[in-house]
Protein backbone atom coordinates (compact mmCIF):
# COMPACT_ATOMS: atom_id res chain seq x y z
CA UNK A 1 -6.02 16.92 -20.38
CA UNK A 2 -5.91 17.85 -16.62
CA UNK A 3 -8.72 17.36 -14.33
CA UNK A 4 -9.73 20.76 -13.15
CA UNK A 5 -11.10 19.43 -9.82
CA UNK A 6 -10.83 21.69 -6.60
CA UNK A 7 -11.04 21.12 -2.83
CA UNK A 8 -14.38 20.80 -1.52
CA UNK A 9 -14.48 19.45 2.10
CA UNK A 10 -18.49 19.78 2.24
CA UNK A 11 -18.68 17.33 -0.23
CA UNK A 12 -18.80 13.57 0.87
CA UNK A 13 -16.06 13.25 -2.05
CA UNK A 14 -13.71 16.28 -0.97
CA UNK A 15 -13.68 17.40 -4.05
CA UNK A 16 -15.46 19.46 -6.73
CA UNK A 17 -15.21 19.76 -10.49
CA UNK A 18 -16.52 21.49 -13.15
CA UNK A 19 -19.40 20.75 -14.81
CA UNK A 20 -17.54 20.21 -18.16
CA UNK A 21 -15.02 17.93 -16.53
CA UNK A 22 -17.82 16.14 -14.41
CA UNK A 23 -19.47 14.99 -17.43
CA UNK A 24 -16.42 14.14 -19.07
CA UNK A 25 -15.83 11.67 -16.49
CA UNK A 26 -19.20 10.67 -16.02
CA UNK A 27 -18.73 9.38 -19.72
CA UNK A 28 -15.62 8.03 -19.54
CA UNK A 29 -16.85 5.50 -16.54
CA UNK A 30 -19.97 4.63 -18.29
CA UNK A 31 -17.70 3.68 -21.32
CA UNK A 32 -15.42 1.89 -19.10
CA UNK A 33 -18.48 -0.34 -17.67
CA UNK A 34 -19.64 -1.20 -20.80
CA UNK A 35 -16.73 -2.11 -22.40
CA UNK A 36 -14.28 -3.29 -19.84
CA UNK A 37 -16.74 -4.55 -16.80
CA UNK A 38 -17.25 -7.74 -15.64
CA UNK A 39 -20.32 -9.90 -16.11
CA UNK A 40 -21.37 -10.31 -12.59
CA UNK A 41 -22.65 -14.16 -12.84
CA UNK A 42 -25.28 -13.46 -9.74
CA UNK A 43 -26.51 -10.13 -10.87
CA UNK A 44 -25.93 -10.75 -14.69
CA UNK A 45 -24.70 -6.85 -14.69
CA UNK A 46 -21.66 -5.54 -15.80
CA UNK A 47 -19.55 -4.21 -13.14
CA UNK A 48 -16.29 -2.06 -12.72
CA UNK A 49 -14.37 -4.59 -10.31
CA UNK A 50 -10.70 -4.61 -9.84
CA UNK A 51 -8.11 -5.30 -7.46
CA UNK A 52 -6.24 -2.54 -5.78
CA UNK A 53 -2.20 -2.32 -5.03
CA UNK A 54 -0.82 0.52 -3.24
CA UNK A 55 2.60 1.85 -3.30
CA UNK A 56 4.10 2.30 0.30
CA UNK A 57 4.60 6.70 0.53
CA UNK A 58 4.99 7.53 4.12
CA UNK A 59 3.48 11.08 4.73
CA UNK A 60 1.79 10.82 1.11
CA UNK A 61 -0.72 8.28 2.28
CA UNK A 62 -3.40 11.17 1.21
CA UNK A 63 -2.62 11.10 -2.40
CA UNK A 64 -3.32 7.63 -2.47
CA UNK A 65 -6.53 8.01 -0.85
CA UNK A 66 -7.55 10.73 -3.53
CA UNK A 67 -6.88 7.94 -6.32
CA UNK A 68 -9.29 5.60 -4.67
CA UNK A 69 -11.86 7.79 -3.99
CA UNK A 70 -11.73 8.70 -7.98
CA UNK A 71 -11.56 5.17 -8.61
CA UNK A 72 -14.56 4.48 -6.18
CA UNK A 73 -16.80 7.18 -8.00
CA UNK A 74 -15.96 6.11 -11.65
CA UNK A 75 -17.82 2.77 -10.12
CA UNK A 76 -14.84 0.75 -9.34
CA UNK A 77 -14.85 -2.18 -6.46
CA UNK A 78 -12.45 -3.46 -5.27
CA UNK A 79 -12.49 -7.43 -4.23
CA UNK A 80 -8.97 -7.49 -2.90
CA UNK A 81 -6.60 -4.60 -1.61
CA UNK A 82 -2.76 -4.98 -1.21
CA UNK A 83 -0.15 -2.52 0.27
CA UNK A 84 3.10 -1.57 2.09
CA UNK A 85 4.13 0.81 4.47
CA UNK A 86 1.48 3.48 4.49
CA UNK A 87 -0.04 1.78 1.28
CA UNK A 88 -1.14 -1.09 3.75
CA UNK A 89 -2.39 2.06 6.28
CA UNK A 90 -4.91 3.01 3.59
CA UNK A 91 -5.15 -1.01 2.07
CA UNK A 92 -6.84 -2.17 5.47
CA UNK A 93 -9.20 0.91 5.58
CA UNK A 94 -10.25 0.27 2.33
CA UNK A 95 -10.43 -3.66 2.82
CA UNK A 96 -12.51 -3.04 6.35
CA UNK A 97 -14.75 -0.40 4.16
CA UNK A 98 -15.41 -2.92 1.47
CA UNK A 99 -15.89 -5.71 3.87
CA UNK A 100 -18.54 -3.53 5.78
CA UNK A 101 -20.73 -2.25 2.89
CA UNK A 102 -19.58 0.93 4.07
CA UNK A 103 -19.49 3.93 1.31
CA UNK A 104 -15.86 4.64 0.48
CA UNK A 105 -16.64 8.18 1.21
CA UNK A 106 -16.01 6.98 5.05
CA UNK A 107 -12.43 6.64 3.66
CA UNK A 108 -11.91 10.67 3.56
CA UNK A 109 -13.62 10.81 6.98
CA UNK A 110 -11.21 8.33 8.30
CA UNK A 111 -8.06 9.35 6.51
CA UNK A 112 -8.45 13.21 7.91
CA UNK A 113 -8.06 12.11 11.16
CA UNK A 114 -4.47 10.91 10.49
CA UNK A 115 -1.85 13.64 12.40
CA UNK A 116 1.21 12.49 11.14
CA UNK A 117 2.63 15.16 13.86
CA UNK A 118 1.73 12.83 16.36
CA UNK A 119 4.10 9.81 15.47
CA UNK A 120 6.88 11.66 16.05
CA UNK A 121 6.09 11.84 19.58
CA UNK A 122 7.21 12.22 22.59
CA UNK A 123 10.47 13.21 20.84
CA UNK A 124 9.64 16.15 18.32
CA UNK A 125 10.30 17.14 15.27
CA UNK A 126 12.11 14.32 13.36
CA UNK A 127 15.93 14.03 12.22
CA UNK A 128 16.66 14.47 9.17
CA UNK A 129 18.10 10.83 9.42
CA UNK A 130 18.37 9.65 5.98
CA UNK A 131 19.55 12.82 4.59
CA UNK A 132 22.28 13.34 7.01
CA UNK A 133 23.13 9.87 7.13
CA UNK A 134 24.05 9.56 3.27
CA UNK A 135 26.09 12.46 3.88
CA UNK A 136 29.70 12.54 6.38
CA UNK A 137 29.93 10.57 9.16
CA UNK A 138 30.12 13.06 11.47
CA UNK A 139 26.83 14.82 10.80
CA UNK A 140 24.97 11.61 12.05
CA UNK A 141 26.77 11.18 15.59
CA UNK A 142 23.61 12.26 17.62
CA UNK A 143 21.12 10.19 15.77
CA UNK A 144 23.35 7.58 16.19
CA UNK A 145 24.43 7.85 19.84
CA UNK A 146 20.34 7.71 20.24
CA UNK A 147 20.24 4.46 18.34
CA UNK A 148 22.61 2.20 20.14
CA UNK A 149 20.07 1.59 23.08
CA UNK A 150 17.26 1.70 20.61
CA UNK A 151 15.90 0.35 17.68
CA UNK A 152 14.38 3.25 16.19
CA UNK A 153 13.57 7.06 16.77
CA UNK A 154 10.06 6.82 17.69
CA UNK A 155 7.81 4.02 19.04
CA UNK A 156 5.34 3.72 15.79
CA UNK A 157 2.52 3.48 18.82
CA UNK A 158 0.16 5.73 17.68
CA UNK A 159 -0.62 4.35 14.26
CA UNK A 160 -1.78 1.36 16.11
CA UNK A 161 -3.65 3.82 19.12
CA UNK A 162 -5.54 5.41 15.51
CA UNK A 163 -6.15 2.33 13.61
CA UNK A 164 -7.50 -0.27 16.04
CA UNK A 165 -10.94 1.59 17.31
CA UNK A 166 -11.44 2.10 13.39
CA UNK A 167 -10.87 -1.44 12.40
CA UNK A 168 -11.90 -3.00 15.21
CA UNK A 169 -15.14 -1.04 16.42
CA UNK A 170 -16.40 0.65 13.82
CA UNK A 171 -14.90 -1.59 10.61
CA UNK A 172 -15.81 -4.58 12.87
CA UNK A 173 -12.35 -5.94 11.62
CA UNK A 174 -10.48 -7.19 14.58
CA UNK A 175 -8.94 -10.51 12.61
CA UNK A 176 -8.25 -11.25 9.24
CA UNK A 177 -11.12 -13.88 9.60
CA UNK A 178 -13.37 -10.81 9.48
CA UNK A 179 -11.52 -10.46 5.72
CA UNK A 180 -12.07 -13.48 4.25
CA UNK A 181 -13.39 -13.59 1.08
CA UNK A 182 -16.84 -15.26 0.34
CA UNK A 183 -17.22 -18.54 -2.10
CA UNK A 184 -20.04 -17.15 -4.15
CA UNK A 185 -18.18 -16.76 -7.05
CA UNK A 186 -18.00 -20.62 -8.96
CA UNK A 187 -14.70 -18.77 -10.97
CA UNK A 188 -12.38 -16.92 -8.44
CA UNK A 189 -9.22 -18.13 -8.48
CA UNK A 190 -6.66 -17.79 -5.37
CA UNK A 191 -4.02 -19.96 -4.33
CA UNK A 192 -4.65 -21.84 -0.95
CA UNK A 193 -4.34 -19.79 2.26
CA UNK A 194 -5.00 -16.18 0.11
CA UNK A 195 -8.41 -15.85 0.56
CA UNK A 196 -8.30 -12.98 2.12
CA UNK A 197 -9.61 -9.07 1.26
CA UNK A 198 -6.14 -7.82 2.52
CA UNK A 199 -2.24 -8.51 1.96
CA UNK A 200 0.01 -6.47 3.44
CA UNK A 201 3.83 -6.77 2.74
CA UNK A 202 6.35 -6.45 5.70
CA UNK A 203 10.20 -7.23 5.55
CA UNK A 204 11.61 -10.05 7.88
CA UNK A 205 15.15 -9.04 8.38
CA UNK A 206 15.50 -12.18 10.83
CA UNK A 207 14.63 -14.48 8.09
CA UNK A 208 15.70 -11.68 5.16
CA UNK A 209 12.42 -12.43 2.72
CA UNK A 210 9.23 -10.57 2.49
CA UNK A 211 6.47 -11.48 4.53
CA UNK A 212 2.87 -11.57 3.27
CA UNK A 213 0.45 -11.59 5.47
CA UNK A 214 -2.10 -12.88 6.72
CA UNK A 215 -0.50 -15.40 3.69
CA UNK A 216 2.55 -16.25 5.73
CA UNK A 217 1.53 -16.80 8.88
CA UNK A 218 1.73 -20.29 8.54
CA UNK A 219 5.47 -20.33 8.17
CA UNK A 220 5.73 -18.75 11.64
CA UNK A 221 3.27 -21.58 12.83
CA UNK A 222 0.18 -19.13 13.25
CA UNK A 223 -3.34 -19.21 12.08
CA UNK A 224 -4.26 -15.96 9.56
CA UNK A 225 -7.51 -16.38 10.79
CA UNK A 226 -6.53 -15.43 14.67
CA UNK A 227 -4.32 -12.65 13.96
CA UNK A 228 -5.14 -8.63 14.06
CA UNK A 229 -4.49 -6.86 11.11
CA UNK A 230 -3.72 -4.11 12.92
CA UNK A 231 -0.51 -4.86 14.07
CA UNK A 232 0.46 -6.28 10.77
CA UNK A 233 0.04 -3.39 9.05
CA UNK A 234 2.13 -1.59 11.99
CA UNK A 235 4.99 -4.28 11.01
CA UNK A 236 4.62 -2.85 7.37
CA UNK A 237 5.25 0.45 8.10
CA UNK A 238 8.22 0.23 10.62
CA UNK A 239 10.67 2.35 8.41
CA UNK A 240 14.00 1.21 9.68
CA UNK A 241 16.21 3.88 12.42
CA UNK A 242 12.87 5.79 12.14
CA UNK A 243 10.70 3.40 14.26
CA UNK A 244 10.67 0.73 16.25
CA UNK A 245 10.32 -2.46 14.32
CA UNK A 246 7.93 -5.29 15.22
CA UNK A 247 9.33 -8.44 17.01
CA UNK A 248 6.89 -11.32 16.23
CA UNK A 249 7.32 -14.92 18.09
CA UNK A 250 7.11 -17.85 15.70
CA UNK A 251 5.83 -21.43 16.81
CA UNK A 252 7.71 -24.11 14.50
CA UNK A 253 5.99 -24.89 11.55
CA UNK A 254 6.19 -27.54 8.68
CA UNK A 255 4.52 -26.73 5.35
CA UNK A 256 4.68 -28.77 2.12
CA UNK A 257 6.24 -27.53 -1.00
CA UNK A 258 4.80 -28.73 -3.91
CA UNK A 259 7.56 -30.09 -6.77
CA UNK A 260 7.06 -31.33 -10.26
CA UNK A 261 5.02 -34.27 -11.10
CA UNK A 262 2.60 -33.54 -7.94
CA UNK A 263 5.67 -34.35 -5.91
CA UNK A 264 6.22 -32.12 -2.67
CA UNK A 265 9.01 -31.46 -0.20
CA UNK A 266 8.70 -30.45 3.69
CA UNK A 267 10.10 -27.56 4.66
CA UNK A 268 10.66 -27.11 8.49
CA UNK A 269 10.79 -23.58 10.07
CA UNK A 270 12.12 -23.73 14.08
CA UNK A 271 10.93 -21.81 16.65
CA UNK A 272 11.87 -18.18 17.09
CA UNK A 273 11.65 -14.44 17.24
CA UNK A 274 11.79 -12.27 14.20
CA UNK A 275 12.47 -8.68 13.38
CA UNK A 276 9.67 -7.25 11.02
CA UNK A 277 10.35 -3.66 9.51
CA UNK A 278 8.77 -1.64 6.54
CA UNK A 279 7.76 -3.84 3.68
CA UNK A 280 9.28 -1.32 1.04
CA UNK A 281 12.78 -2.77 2.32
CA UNK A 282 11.89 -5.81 -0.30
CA UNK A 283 8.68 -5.13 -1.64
CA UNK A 284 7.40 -1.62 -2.18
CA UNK A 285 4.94 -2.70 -4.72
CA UNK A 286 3.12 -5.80 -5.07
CA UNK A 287 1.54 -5.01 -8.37
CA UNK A 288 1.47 -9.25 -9.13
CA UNK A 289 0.08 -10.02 -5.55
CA UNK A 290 -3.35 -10.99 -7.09
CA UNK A 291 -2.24 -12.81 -10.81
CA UNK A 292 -4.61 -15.45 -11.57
CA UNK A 293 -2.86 -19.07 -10.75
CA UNK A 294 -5.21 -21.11 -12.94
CA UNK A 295 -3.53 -20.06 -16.38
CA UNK A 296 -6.87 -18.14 -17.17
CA UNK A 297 -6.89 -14.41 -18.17
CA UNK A 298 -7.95 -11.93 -15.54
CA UNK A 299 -11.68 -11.27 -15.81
CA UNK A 300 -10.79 -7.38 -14.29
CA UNK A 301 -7.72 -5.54 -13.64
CA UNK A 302 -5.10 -5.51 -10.74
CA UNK A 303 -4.99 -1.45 -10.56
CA UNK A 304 -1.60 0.11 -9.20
CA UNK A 305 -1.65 3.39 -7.42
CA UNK A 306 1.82 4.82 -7.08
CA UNK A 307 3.73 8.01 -5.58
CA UNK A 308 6.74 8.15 -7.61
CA UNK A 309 7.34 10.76 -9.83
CA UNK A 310 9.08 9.63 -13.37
CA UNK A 311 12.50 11.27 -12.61
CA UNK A 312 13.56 13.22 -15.85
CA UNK A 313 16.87 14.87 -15.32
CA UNK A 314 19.00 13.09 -12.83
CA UNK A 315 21.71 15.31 -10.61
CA UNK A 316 25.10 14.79 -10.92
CA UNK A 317 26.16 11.76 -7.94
CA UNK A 318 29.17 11.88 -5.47
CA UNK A 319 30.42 8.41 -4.57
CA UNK A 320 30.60 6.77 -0.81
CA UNK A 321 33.60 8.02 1.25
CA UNK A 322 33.32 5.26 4.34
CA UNK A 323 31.88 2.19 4.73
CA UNK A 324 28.86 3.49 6.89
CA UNK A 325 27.55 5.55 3.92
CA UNK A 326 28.14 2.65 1.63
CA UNK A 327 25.44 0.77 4.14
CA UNK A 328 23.20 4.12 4.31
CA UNK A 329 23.51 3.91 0.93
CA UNK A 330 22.87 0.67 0.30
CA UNK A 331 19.65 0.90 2.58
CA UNK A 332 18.14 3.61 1.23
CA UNK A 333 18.41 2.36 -2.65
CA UNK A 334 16.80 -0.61 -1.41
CA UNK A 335 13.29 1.50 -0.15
CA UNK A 336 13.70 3.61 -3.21
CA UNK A 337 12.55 3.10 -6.56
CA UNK A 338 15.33 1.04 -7.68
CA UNK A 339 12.70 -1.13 -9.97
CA UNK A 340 11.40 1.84 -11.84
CA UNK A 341 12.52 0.83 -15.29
CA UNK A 342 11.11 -2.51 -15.06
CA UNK A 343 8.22 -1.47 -13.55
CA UNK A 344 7.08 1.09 -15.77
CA UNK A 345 7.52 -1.56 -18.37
CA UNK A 346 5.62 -4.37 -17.10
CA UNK A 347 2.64 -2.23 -15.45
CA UNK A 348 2.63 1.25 -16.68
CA UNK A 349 -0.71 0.90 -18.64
CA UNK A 350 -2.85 -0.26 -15.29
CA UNK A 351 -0.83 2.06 -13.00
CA UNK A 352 -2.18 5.14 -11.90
CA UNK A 353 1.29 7.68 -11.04
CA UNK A 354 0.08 10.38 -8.58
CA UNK A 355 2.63 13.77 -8.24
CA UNK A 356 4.08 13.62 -4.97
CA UNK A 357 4.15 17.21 -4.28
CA UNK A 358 7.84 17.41 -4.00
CA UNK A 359 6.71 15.43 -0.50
CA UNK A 360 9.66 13.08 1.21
CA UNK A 361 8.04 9.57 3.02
CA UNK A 362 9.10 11.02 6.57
CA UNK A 363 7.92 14.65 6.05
CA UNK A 364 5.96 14.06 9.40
CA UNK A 365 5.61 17.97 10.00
CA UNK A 366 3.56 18.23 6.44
CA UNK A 367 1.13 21.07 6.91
CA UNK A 368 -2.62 19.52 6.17
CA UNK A 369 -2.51 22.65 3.08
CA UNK A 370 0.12 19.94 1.39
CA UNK A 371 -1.33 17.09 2.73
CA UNK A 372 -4.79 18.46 0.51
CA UNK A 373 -2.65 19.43 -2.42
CA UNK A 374 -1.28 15.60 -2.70
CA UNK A 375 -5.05 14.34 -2.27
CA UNK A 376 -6.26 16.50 -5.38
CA UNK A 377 -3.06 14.99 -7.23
CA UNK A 378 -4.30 11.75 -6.17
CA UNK A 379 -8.33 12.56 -7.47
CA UNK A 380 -7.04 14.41 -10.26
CA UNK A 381 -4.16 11.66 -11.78
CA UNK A 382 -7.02 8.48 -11.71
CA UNK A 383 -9.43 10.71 -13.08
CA UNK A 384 -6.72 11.27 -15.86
CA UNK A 385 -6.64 7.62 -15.82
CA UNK A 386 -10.23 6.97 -16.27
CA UNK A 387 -10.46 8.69 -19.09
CA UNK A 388 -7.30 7.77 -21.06
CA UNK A 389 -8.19 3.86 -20.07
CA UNK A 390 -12.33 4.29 -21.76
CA UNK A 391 -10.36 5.95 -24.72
CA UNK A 392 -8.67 3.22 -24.91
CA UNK A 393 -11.10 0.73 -24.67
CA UNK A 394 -10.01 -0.22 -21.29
CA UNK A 395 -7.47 -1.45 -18.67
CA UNK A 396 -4.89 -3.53 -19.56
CA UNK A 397 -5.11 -7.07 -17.44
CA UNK A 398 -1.26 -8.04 -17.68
């Protein structure tokens, strides 16, 4: 059954519902805590804790903030939040919220101020670039007679010129330091070096493998600790032709690899400079970023939120006719979701699949009247979820 729930920007939530539905959900969270929350050793009270992934969705950033702010009023908290592309935009707001005892109402406040207009400046409206590229040749000569002196349409500036004074000055996250999770719980377990409230996923096309950071910074000889989230997340959502990527300067770097038997190898990484574009390139999803690595079961939930409608009838397809549309081609199955099946298999029960509104990841000229119609998808499909995961006794943990 639906969630009725309506618009309602005087409401700290942005949303309304009715008072049948309300209590419905009210229900369904208290059932949830009960049966599915975990035994806070400090408190001794049973909490709704989980950790958060977020799909990377461009322009439809707003339905994922809609599915956290359900999540956030059923009770849910989340210790550790990972994302790509515009999934780490709304990851670090929600980390740096968490982190500052902040309500997660702030998130709204925050998110609204987003004008996706405005990173398409100072050139206009945006080219059509991956439509007209997977089509003839010849329909992509001007994009492409822009691109040989540049390495994307637009500069990707002013996600960093709206992110930093939040972060920074009023999140009071300037490094991932400021992240960090606390040791006051005798049974977390994370790997060495992933102790952090944030992990966003970028794509190292120098290199060709994901980077996670802050994880990965030691393989490019940094300290996580020093480094700005900030521009990391502006690495994550460089969408290739479409803006400029990130060039990052790497110190060498020796880690140790660890082999059977307690054995371990050195690896060596030189000095260099490496290309970073939009995580979703290799890892759109990182719904295993947070699996226990102690062989224990999960004591709460790695929750997916997720902007990919379950295609149902698929067009008939037209094969390449050059080899530049085989590489178009090629590049755009790779950000697409060409891991649905599997997906859907492994994760589908702790997934939470928001309508996209019929929205493409670089509709930058979205009027805010969509943008609010993908937020209520967001509220309405984990509200959905709530209540199918109480009636079922809970969320699945693998």
């Amino acid at each position: 059954m639906t969630d009725p729930t309506t618009l309602a920007l005087d409401d700290p939530r942005g949303y309304q519902r009715t008072a049948e539905s309300q209590e419905r959900f009210d229900q369904a969270a208290e059932s949830l805590r009960v049966a599915d929350g975990w035994l806070n050793p400090i408190t001794q009270q049973r909490e709704l804790r989980a950790d958060l992934v977020l799909e990377g969705c461009g322009v439809k950033a707003s339905g994922l903030v809609g599915a956290v702010m359900a999540l956030s009023e059923a009770g849910y908290s989340a210790r550790a939040v990972a994302g790509t592309s515009a999934g780490a935009v709304v990851a670090s707001l929600v980390a740096g919220i968490t982190q500052a005892g902040q309500p997660m109402s702030s998130l709204l406040e925050h998110a609204v101020t987003l004008d996706f207009k405005k990173f398409m400046m100072p050139n206009g409206k945006i080219h059509d670039f991956f439509d007209r590229a997977t089509g003839r040749v010849g329909t992509m000569l001007a994009d492409a007679a822009m691109l040989t002196e540049r390495t994307g349409l637009y500069s990707g500036d002013y996600l960093e010129d709206w992110l930093r004074p939040i972060l920074h000055d009023q999140l009071g996250v300037k490094t991932f330091a400021d992240l960090k999770l606390t040791a006051d719980d005798p049974e977390v377990s994370v790997a060495p070096g992933r102790d952090y409230r944030l992990v966003v996923m970028t794509s190292d096309i120098t290199r060709g493998q994901v980077a996670r950071l802050p994880w990965d910074y030691p393989l490019y000889g940094h300290d996580p600790d020093t480094e700005d989230p900030v521009k990391a997340v502006r690495a994550s959502m460089s969408i290739p032709f479409i803006f400029e990527p990130v060039h990052f300067v790497s110190r060498d770097a020796t880690i140790e690899v660890a082999g059977p038997g307690g054995a371990s190898t050195s690896v060596h990484y030189a000095a260099g400079s490496h290309t970073w574009v939009d995580g979703a390139l290799l890892e759109n999803f990182p719904i295993h970023a947070f699996d226990r690595v102690d062989a224990q079961p999960p004591r709460w939930p790695t929750i997916g939120v997720r902007l990919s409608r379950l295609a149902t009838d698929f067009p008939a397809g037209e094969a390449c006719g050059s080899a530049l549309e085989v590489a178009m081609h090629c590049l755009r199955a790779t950000m697409n979701d060409w891991d649905a099946n599997a997906l859907h298999e492994r994760t589908a029960g702790r997934t939470i699949y928001v309508d996209n509104a019929g929205l493409n990841a670089t509709d930058f000229d979205v009027p805010m009247t969509r943008q609010y119609d993908l937020f209520l998808n967001g509220v309405r499909a984990a509200s959905d979820f709530i209540v199918a995961s109480a009636a079922a006794g809970g969320v699945p943990r693998t």
